[in-house]
C-alpha atoms as a PDB file:
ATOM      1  CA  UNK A   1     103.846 119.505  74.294  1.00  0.00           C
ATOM      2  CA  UNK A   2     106.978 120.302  72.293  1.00  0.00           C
ATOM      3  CA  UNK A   3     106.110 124.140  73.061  1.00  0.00           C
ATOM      4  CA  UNK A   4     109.958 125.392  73.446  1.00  0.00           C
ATOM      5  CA  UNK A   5     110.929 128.828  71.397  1.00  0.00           C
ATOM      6  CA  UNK A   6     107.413 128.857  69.911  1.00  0.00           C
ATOM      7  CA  UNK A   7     105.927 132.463  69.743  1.00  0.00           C
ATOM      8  CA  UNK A   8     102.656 133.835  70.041  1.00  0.00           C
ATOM      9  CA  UNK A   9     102.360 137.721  70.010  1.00  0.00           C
ATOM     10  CA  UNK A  10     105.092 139.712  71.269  1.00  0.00           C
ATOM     11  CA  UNK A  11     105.975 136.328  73.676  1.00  0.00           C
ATOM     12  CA  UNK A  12     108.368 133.542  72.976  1.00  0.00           C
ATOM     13  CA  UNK A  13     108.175 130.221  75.416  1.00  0.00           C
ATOM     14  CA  UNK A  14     111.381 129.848  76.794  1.00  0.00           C
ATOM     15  CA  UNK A  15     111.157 127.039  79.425  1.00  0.00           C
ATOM     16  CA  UNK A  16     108.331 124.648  81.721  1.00  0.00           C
ATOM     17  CA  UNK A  17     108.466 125.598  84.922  1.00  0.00           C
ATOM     18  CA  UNK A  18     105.575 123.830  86.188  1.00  0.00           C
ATOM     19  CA  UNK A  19     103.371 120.515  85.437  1.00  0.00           C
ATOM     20  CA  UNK A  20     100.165 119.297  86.447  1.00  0.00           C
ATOM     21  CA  UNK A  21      97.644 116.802  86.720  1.00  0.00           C
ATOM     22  CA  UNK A  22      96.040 117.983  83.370  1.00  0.00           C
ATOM     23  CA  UNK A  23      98.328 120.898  82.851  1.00  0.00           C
ATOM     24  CA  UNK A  24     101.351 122.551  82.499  1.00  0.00           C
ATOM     25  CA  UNK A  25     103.419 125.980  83.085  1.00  0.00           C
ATOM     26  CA  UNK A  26     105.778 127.947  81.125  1.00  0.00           C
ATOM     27  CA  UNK A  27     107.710 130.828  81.089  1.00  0.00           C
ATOM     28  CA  UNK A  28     107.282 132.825  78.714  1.00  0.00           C
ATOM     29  CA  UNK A  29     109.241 136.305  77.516  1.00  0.00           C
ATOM     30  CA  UNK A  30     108.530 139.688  75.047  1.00  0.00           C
ATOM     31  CA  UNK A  31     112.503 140.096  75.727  1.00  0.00           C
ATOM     32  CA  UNK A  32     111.367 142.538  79.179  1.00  0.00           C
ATOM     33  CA  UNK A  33     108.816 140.944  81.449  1.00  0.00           C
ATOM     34  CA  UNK A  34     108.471 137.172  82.059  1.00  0.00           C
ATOM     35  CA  UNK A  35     105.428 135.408  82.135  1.00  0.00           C
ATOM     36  CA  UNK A  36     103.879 132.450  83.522  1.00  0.00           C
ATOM     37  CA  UNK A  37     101.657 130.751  80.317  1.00  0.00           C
ATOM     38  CA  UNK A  38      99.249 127.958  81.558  1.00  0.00           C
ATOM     39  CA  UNK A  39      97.903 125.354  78.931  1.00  0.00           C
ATOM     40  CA  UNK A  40      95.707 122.740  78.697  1.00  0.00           C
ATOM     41  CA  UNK A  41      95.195 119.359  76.263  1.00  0.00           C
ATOM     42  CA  UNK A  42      92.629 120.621  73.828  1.00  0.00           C
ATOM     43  CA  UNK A  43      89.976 118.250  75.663  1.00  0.00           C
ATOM     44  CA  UNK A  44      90.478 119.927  78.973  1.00  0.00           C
ATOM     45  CA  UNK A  45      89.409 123.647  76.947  1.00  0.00           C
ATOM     46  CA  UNK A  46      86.929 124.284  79.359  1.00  0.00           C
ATOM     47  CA  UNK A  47      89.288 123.888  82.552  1.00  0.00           C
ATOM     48  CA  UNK A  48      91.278 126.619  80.676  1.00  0.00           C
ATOM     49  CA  UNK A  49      87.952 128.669  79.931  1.00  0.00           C
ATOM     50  CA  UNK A  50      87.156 127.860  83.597  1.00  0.00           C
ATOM     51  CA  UNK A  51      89.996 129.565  85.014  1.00  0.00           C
ATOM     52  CA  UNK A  52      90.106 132.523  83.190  1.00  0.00           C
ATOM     53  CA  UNK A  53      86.413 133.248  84.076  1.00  0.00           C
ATOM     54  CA  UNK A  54      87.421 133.312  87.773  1.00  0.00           C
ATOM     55  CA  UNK A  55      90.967 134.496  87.941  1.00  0.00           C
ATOM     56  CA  UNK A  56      90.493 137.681  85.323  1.00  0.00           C
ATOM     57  CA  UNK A  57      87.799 139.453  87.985  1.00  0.00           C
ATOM     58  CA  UNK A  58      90.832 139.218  90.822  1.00  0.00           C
ATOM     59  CA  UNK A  59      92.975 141.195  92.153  1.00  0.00           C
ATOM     60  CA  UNK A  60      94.997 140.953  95.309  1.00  0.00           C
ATOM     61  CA  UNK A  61      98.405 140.820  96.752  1.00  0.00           C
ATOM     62  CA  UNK A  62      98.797 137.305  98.077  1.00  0.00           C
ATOM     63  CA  UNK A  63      96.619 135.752  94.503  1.00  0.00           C
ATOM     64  CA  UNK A  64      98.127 134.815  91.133  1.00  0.00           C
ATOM     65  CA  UNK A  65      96.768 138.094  88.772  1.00  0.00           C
ATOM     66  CA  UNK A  66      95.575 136.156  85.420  1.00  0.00           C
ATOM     67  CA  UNK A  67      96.016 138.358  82.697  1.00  0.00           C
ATOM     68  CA  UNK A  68      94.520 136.937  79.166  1.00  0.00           C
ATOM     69  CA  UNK A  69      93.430 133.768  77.137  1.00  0.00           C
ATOM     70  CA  UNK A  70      96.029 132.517  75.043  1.00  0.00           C
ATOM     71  CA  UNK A  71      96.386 129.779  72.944  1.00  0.00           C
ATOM     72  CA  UNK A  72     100.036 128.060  72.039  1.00  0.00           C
ATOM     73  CA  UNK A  73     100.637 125.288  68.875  1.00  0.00           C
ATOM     74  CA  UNK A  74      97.047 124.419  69.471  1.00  0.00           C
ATOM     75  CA  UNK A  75      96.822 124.345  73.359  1.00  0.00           C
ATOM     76  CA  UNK A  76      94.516 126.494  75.025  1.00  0.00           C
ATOM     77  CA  UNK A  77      95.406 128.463  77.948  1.00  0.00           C
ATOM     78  CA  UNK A  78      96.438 131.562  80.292  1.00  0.00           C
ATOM     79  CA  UNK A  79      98.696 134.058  80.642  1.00  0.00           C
ATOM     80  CA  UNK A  80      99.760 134.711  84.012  1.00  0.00           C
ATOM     81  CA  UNK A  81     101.807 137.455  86.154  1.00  0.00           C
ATOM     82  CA  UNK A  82     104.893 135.428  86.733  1.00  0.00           C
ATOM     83  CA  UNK A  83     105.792 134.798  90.237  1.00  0.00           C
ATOM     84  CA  UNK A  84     109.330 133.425  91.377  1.00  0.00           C
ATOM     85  CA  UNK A  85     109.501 131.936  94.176  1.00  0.00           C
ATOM     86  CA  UNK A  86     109.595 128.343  95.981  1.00  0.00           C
ATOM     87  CA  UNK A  87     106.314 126.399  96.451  1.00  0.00           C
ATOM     88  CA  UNK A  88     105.079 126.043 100.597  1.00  0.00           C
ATOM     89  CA  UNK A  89     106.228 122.479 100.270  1.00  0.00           C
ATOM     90  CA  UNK A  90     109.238 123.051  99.030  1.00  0.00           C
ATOM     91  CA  UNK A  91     110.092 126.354 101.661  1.00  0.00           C
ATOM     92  CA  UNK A  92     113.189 125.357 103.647  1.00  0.00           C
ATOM     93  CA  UNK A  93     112.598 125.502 107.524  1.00  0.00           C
ATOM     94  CA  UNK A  94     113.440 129.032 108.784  1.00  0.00           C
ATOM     95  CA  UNK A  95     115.960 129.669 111.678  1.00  0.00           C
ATOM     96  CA  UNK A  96     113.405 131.969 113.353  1.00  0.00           C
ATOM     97  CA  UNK A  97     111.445 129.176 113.594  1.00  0.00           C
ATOM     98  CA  UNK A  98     107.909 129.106 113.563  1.00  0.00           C
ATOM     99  CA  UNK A  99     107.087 133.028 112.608  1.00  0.00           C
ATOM    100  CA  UNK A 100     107.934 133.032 108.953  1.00  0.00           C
ATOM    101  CA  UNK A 101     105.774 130.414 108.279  1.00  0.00           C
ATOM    102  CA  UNK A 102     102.663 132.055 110.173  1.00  0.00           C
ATOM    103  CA  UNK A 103     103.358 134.927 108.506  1.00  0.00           C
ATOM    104  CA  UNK A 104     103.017 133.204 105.441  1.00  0.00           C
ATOM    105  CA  UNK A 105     100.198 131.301 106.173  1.00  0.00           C
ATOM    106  CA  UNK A 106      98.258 134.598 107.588  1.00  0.00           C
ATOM    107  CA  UNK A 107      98.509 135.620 103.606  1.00  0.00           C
ATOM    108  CA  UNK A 108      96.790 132.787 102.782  1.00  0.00           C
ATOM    109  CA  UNK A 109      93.578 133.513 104.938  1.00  0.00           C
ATOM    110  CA  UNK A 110      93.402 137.424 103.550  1.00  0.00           C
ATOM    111  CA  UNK A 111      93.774 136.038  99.914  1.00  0.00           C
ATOM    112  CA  UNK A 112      91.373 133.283 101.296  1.00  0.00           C
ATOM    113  CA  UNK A 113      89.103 136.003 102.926  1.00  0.00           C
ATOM    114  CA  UNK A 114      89.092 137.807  99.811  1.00  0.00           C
ATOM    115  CA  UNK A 115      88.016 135.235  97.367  1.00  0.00           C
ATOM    116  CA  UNK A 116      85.184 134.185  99.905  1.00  0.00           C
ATOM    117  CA  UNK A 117      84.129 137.790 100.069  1.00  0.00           C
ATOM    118  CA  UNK A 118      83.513 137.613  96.236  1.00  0.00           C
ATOM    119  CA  UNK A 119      81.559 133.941  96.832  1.00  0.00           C
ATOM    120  CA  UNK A 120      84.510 131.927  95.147  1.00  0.00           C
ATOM    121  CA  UNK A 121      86.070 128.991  96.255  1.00  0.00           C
ATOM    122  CA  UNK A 122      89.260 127.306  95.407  1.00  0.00           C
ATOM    123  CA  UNK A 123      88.559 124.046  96.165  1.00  0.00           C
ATOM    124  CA  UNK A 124      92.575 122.513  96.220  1.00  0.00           C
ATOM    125  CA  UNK A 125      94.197 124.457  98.709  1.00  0.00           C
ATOM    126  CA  UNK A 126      97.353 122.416  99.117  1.00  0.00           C
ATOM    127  CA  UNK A 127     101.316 123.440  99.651  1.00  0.00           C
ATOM    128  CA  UNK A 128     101.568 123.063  96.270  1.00  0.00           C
ATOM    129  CA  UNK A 129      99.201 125.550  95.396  1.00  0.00           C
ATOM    130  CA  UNK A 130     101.206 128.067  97.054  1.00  0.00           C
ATOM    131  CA  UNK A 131     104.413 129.735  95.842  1.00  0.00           C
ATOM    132  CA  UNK A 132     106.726 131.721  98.413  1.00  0.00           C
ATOM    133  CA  UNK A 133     107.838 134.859  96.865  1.00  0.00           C
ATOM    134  CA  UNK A 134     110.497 137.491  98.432  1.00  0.00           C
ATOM    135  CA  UNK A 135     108.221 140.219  97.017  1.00  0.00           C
ATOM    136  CA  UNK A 136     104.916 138.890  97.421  1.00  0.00           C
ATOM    137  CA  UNK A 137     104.796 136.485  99.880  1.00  0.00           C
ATOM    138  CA  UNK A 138     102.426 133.531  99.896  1.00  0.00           C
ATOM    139  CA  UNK A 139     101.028 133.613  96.077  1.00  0.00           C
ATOM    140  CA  UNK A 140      97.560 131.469  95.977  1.00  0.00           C
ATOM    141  CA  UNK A 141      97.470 129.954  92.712  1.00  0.00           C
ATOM    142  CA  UNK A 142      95.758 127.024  90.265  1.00  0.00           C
ATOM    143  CA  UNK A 143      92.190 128.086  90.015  1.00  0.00           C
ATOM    144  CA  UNK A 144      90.924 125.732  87.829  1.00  0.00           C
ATOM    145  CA  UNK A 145      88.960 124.144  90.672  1.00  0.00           C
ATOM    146  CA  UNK A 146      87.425 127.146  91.861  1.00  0.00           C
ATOM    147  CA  UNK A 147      83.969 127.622  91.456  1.00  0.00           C
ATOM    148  CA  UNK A 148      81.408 129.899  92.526  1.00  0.00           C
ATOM    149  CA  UNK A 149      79.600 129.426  95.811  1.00  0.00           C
ATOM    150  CA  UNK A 150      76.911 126.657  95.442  1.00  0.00           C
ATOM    151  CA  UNK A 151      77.803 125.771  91.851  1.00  0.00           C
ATOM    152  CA  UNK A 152      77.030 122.109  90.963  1.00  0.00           C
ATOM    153  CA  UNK A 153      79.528 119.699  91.348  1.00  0.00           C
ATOM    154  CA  UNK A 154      80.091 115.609  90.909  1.00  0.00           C
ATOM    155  CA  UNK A 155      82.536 113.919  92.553  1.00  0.00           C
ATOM    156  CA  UNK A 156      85.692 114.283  94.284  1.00  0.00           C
ATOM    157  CA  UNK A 157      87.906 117.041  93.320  1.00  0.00           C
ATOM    158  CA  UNK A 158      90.363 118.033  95.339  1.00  0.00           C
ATOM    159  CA  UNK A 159      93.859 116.806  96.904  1.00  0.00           C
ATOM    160  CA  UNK A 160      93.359 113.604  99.263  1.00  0.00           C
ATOM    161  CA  UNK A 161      95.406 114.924 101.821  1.00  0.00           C
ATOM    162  CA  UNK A 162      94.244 117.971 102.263  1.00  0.00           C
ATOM    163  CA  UNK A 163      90.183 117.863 101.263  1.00  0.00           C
ATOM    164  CA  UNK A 164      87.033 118.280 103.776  1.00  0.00           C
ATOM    165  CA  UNK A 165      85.242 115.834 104.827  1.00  0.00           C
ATOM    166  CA  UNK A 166      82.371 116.880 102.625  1.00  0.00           C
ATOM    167  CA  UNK A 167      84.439 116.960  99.464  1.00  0.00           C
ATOM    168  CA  UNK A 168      85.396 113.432 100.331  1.00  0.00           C
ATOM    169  CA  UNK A 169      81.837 112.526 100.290  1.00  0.00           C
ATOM    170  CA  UNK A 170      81.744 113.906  96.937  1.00  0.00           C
ATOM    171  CA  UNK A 171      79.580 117.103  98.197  1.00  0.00           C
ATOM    172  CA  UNK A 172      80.781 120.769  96.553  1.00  0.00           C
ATOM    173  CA  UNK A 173      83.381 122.633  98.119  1.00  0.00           C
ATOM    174  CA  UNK A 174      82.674 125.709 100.334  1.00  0.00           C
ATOM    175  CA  UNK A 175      84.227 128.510 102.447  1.00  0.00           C
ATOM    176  CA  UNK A 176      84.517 126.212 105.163  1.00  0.00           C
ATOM    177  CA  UNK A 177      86.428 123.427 103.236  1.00  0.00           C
ATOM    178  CA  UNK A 178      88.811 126.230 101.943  1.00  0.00           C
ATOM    179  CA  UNK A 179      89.647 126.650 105.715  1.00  0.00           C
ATOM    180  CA  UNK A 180      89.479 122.864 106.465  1.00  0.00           C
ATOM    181  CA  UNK A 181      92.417 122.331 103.955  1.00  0.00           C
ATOM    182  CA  UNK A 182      94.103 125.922 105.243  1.00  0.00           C
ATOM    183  CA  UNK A 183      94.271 123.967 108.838  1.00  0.00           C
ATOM    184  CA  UNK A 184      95.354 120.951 107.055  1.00  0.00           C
ATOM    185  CA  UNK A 185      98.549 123.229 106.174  1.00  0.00           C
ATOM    186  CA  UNK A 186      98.620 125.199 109.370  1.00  0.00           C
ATOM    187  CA  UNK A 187      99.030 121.532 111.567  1.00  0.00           C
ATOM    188  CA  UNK A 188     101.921 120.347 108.825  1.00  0.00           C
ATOM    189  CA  UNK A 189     103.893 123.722 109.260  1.00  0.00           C
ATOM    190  CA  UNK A 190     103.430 123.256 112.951  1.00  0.00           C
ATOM    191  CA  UNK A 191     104.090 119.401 113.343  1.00  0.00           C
ATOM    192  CA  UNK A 192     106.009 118.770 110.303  1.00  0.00           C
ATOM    193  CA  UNK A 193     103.085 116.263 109.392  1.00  0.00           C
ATOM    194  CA  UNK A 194      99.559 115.896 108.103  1.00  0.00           C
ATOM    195  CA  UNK A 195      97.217 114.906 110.394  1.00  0.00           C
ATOM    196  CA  UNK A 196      96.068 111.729 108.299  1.00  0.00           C
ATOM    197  CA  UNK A 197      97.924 109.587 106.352  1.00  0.00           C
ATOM    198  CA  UNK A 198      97.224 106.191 104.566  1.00  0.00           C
ATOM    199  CA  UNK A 199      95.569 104.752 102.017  1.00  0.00           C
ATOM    200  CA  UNK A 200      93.039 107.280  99.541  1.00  0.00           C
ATOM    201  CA  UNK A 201      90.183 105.131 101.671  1.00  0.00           C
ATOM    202  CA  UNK A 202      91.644 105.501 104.916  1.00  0.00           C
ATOM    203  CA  UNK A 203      92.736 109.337 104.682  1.00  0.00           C
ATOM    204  CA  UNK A 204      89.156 109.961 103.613  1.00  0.00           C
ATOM    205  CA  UNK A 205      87.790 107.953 106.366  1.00  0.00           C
ATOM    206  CA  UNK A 206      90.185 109.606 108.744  1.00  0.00           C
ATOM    207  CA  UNK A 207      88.894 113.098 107.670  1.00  0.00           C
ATOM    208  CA  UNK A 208      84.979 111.957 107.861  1.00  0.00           C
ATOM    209  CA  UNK A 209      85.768 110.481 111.635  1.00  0.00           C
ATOM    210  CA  UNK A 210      89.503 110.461 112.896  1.00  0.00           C
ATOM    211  CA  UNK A 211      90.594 112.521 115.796  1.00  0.00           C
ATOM    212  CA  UNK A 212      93.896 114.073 114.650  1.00  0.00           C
ATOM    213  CA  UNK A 213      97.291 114.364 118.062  1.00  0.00           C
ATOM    214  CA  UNK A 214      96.599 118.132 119.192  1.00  0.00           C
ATOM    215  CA  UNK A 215     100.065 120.118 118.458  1.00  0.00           C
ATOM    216  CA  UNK A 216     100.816 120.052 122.048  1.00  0.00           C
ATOM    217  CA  UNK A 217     101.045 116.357 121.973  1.00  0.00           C
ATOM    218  CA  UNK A 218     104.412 116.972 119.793  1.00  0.00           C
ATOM    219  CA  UNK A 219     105.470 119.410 121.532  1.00  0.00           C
ATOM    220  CA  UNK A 220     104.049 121.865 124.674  1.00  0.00           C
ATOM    221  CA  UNK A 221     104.799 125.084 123.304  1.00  0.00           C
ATOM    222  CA  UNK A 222     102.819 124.173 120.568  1.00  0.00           C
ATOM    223  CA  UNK A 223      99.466 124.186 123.018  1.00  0.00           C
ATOM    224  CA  UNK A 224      98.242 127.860 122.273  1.00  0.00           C
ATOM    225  CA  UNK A 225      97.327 126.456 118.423  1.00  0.00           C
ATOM    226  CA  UNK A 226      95.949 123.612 119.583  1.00  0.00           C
ATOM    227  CA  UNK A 227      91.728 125.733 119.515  1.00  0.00           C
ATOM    228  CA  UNK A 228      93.031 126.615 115.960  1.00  0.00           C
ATOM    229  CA  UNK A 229      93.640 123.670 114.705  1.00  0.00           C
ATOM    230  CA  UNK A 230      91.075 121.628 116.226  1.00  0.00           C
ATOM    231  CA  UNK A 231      88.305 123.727 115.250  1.00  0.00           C
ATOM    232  CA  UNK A 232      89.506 124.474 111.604  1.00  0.00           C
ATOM    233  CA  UNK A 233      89.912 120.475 111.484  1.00  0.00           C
ATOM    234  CA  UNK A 234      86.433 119.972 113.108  1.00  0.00           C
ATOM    235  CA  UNK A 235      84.038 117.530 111.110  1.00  0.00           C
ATOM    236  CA  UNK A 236      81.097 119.723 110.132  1.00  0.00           C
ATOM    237  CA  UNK A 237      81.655 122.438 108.324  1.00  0.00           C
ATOM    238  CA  UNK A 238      79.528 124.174 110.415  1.00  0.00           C
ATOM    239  CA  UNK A 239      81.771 123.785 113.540  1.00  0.00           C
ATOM    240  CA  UNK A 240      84.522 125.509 111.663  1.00  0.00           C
ATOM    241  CA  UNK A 241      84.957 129.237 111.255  1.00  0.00           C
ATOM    242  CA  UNK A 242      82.775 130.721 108.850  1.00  0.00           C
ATOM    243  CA  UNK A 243      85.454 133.566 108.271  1.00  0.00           C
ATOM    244  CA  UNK A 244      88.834 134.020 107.294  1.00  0.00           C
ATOM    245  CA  UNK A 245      88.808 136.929 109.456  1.00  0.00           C
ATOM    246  CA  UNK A 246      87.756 135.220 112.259  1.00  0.00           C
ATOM    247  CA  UNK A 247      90.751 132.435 112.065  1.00  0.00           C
ATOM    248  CA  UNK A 248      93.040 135.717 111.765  1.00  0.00           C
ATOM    249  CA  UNK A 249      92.092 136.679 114.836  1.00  0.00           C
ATOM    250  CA  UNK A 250      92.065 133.537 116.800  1.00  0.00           C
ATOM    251  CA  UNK A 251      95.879 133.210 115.572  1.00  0.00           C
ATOM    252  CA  UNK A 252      96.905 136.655 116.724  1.00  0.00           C
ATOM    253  CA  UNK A 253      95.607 135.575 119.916  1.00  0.00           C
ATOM    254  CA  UNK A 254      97.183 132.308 119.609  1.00  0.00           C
ATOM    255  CA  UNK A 255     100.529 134.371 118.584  1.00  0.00           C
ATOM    256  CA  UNK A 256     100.424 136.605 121.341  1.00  0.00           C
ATOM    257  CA  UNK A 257     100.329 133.621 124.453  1.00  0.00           C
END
């Protein structure tokens, strides 16, 4: 994609900011406001058309506002709100310890709660999917996984690491996987480690059967989460919460001992 000082409407592209599996990110400028533009490989149109069709109908704080379909020197896309900021991975540890992060990650559930609410799922909750902003907060973004609650589905799709144990079975996503991965992330921030690691076979295995060291078991102060964490992590979805409001609320609690 040789995309740089291109223009399309009042934008120019000025820089990439961001790549993906099947994508990639620029900024983008009308010489005011910046940007975020998201395009495709002309093949993958319907990952664009995808996106749009769930992000346009949101809006909340802590989730990435998607603003139009564009299309740049042939690539089909989306324009974005731009959001500066670090991605979760990539947050440096905080010297008030644990609290910045749970704060953070307590953004995640609403914007989690909130897509729920509306019967969407994002399907790839991962670190990476989540920028850090001094304004915002924890951004959610990178819907083109979502789907709609009980949409059809083949395969895996997802991020090893940090998928249920039904999407590694190849089953469709649902609130409860959302949260699954969302404990995934809660257990790194408090360990400084995923709970599986390995092989693609033997993470998926792992998450299908493994047990995964309770927090406390790296360290005792760690013990109130370790409820959270085992019953976000538990095997069927059905053992999990059901609600992002309910996790909320069994963190507070968690906070507060």
């Amino acid at each position: 994609m040789r995309l740089i000082g291109l223009r399309f409407g009042p934008f120019q592209v000025l820089r990439q900011i961001a790549r993906g599996a099947l994508s990639r990110v620029f900024l983008v400028s009308d010489g005011k406001v910046a940007k975020a533009a998201k395009l495709f490989p002309l093949e993958h149109r319907r990952r664009a058309e995808q996106e749009l069709a769930i992000g346009l109908g949101l809006s909340h704080p802590h989730i990435n506002a998607v603003e139009a379909p564009i299309e740049i020197g042939g690539y089909p896309g989306i324009l974005m709100n731009y959001v500066a900021g670090r991605r979760l991975g990539e947050w440096p540890s905080q010297p008030d310890g644990l609290q910045p992060f749970l704060d953070r990650w307590s953004e995640l559930l609403d914007a989690l709660g909130y897509l729920h609410t509306l019967g969407i799922v994002h399907s790839d909750v991962k670190p990476e999917n989540i920028l850090i902003s001094r304004k915002q907060g924890a951004v959610l973004i990178d819907f083109d996984l979502a789907l709609r609650v009980q949409a059809p589905r083949q395969g895996f799709a997802g991020t090893v690491a940090f998928a249920s144990p039904e999407q590694a079975r190849g089953e469709p996503a649902a609130p409860a996987s959302d949260l699954y991965a969302a404990g995934i992330i809660l257990y790194r921030g408090l360990t400084g480690q995923v709970p599986f690691s390995g092989s693609v076979r033997e993470v998926f295995r792992a998450h299908g059967a493994a047990t995964p060291t309770l927090p406390s078991q790296f360290d005792s102060r760690l013990a109130p989460y370790d409820a959270l964490v085992t019953r976000l992590l538990a095997k069927q979805p059905e053992d999990r919460y059901q609600h992002a409001a309910e996790v909320l609320a069994a963190l507070a609690t968690a906070r507060s001992s």
